[in-house]
Protein backbone atom coordinates (compact mmCIF):
# COMPACT_ATOMS: atom_id res chain seq x y z
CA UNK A 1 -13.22 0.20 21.23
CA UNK A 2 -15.51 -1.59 22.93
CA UNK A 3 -17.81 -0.51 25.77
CA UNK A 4 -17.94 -2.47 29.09
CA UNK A 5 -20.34 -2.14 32.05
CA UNK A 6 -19.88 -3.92 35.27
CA UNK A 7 -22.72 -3.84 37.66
CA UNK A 8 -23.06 -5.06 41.77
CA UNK A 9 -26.95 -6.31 41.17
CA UNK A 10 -27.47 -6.98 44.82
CA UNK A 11 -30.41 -8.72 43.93
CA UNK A 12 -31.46 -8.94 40.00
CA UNK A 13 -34.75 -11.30 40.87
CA UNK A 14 -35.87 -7.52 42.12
CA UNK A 15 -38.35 -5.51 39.60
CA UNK A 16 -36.15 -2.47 40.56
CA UNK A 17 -33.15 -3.95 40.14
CA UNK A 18 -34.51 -5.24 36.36
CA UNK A 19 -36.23 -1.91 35.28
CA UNK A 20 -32.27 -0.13 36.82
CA UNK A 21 -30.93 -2.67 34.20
CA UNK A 22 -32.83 -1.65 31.51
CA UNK A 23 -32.15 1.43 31.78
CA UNK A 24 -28.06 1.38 31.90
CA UNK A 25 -28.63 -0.96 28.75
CA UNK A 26 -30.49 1.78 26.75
CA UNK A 27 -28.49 5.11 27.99
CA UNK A 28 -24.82 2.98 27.79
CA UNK A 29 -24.93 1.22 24.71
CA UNK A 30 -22.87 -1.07 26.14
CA UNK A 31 -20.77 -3.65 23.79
CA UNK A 32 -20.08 -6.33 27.12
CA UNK A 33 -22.42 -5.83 30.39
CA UNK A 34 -21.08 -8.00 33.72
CA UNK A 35 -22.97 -8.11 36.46
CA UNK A 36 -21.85 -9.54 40.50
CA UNK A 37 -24.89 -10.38 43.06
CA UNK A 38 -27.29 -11.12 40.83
CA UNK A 39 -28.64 -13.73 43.76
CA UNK A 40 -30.10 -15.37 40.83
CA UNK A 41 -29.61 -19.45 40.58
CA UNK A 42 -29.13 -20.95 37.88
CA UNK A 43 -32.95 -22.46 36.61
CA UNK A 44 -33.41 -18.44 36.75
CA UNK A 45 -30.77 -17.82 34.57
CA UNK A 46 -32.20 -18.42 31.25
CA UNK A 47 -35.91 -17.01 32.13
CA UNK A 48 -33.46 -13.81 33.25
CA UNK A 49 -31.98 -14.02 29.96
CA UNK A 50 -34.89 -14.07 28.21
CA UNK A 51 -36.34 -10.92 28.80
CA UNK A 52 -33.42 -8.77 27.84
CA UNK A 53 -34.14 -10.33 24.12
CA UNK A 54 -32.15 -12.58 21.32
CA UNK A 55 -29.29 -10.14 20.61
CA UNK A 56 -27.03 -10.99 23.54
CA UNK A 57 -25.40 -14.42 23.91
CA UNK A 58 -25.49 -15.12 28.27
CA UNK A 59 -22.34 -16.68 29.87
CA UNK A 60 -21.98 -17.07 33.78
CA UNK A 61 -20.12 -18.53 36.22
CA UNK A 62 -21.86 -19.82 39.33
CA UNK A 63 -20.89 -18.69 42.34
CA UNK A 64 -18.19 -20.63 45.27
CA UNK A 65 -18.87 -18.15 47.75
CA UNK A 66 -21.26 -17.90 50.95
CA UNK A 67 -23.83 -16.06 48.50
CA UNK A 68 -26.69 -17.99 46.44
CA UNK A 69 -26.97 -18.07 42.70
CA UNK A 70 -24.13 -17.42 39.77
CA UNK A 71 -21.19 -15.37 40.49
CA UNK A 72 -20.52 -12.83 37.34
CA UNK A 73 -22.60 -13.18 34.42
CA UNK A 74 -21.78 -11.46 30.72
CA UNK A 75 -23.37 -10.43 28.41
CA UNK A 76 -22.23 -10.53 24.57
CA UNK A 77 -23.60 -8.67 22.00
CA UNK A 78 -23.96 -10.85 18.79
């Protein structure tokens, strides 16, 4: 069964907000991670990415709404 986390960032360009992530990543051991109001745009996507290291594939879909930056993002595990 596969283990999904869904997260309301409010703001993922925030240290806090980062280290919070890393945190649910180790302690859930999540198999799919989504997160909403990440307020991150999309050049900031992949350096997000990045950090969080080459076993997770990134997919996102940019936001419509009144809010900056992508909409949900996922996270894969490979």
């Amino acid at each position: 069964m596969a283990r999904i986390v869904s997260w309301n960032a409010r703001g993922f360009c925030n240290e806090a907000a980062q280290e919070s992530m890393k945190i649910l990543l180790r302690f859930s051991k999540a198999d799919i991670i989504l997160t909403q109001e990440s307020k991150v745009h999309d050049r900031e996507v992949i350096d997000k990415a990045s950090m969080w290291g080459s076993q997770w594939k990134w997919k996102w879909v940019p936001s419509t709404g009144l809010s900056g930056g992508p909409g949900t993002k996922m996270r894969l595990k490979s």
